[in-house]
C-alpha atoms as a PDB file:
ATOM      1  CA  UNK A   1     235.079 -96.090-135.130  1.00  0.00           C
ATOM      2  CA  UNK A   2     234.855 -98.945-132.623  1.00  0.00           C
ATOM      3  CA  UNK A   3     232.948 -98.515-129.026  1.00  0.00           C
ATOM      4  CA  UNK A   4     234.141-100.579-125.881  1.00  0.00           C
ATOM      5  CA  UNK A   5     231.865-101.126-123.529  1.00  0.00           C
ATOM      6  CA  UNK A   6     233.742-102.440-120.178  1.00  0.00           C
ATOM      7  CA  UNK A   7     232.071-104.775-117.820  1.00  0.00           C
ATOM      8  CA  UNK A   8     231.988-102.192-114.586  1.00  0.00           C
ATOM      9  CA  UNK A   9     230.186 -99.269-117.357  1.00  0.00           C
ATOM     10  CA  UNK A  10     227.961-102.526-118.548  1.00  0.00           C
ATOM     11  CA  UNK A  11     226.769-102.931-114.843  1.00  0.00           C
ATOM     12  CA  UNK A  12     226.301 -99.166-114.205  1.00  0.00           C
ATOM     13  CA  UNK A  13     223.824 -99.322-117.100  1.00  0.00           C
ATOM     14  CA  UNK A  14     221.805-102.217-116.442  1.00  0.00           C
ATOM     15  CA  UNK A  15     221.626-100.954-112.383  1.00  0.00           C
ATOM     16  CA  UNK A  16     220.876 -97.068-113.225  1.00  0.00           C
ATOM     17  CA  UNK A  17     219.400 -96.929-116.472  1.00  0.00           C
ATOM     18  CA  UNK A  18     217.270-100.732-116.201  1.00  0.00           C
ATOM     19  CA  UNK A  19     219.338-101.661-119.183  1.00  0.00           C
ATOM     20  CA  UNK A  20     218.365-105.237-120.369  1.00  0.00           C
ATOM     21  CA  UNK A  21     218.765-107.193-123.460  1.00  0.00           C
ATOM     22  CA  UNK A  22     217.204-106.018-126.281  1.00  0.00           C
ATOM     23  CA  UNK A  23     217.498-102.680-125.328  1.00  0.00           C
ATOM     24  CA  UNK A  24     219.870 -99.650-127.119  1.00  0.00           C
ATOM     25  CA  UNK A  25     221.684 -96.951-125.461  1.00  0.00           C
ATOM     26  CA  UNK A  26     222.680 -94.166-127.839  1.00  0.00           C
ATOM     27  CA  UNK A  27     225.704 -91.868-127.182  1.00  0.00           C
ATOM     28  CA  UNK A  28     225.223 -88.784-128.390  1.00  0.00           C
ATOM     29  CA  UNK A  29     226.631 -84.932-128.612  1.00  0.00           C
ATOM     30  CA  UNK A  30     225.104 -82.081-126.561  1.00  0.00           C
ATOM     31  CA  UNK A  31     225.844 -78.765-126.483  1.00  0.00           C
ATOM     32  CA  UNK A  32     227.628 -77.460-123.467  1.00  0.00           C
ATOM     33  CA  UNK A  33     228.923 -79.656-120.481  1.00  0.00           C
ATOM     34  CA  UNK A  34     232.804 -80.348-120.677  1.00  0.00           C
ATOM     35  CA  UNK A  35     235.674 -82.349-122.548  1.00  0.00           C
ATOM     36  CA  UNK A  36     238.792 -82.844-123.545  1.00  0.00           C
ATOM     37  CA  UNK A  37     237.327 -84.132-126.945  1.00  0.00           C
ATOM     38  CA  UNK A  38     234.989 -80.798-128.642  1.00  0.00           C
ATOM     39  CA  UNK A  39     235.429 -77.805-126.705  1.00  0.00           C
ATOM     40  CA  UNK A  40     231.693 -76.813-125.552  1.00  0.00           C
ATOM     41  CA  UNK A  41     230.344 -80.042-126.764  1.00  0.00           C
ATOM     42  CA  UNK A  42     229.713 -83.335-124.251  1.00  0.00           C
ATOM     43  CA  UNK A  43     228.343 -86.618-124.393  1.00  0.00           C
ATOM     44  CA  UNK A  44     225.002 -87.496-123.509  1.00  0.00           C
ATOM     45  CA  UNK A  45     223.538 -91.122-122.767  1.00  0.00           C
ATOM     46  CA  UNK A  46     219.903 -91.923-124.201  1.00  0.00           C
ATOM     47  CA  UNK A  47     217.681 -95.317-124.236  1.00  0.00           C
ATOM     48  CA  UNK A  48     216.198 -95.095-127.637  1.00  0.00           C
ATOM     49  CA  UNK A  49     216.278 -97.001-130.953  1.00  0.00           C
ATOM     50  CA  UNK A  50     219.004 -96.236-133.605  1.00  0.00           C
ATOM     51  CA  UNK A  51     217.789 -94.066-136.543  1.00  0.00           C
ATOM     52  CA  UNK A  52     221.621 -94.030-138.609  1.00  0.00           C
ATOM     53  CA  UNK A  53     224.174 -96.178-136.693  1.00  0.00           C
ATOM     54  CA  UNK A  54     227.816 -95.197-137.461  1.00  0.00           C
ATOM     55  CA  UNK A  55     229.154 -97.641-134.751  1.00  0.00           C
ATOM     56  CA  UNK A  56     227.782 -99.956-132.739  1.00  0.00           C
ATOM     57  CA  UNK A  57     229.054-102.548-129.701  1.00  0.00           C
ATOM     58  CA  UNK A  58     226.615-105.385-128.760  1.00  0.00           C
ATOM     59  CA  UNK A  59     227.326-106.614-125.068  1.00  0.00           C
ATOM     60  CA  UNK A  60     224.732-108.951-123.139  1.00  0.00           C
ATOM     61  CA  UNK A  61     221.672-108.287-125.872  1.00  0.00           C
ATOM     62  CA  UNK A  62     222.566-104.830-125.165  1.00  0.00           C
ATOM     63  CA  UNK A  63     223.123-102.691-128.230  1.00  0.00           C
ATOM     64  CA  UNK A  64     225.701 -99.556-127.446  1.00  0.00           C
ATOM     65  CA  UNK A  65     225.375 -96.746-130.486  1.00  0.00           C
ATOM     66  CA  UNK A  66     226.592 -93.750-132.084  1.00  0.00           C
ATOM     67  CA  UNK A  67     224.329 -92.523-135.038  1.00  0.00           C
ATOM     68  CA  UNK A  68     225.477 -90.869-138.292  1.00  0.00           C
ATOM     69  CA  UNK A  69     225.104 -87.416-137.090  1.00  0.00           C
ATOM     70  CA  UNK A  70     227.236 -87.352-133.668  1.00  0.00           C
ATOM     71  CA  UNK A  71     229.765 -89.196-135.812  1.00  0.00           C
ATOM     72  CA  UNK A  72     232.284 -85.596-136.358  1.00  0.00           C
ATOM     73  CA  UNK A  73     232.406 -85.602-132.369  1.00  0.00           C
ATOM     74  CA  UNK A  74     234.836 -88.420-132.661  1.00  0.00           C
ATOM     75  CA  UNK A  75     236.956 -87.519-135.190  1.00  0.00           C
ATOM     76  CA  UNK A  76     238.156 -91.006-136.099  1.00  0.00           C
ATOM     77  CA  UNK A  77     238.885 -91.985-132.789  1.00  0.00           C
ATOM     78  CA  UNK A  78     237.551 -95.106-130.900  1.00  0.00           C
ATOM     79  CA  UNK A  79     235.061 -94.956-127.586  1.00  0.00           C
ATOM     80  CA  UNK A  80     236.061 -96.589-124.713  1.00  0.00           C
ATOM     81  CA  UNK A  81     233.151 -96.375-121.623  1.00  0.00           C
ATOM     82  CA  UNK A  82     234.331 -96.726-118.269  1.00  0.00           C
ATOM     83  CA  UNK A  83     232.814 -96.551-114.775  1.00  0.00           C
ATOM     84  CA  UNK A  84     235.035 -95.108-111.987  1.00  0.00           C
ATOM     85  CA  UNK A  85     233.710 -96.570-108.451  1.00  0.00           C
ATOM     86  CA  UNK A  86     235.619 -93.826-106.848  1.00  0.00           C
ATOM     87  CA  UNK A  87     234.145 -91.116-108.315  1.00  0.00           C
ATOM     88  CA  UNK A  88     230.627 -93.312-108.999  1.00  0.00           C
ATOM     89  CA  UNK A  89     230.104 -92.040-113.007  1.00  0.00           C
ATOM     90  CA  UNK A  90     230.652 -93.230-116.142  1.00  0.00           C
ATOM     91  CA  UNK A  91     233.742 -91.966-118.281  1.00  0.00           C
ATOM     92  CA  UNK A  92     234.178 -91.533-122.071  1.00  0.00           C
ATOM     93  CA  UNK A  93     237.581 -91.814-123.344  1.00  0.00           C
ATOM     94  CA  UNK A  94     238.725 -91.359-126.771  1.00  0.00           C
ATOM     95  CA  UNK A  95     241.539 -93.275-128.363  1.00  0.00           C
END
């Protein structure tokens, strides 16, 4: 599994979640929400420290996650993260 951070979601998290270098942002699975990916399963973003990575993108210092456990979520599919200026929120698309 790759992630792909793009340069408009790096932005987003450095403005709204005072992302900096040396910090890690973990993408994880939560119960309820929507998508297209797991039906009654979503994405949720966390600053924290990796436990298990399973993949990882480093962008500007910044260390982008998925641990071990959220890894069936994907099923073998790549993250892209996108922010939409129109609708002002990140996206998660799987590939």
């Amino acid at each position: 599994m790759d992630i792909k951070v793009t340069q408009p979601a790096l932005n987003w998290f450095k403005n709204e979640m005072d992302a900096e270098e040396g910090d890690s942002i973990r993408f994880f699975v939560r119960y309820g929400g929507y998508s297209t990916v797991q039906e009654g399963f979503s994405l949720g973003v966390n600053k924290e420290k990796p436990e298990e990575i399973a993949a990882s993108e480093t962008v500007d210092g910044i260390e982008f996650f998925v641990e071990e456990k959220d890894l069936w979520y994907f099923k073998d599919g790549n993250l892209t993260v996108k922010f939409s200026r129109k609708q002002d929120e990140i996206s998660f698309i799987l590939e």
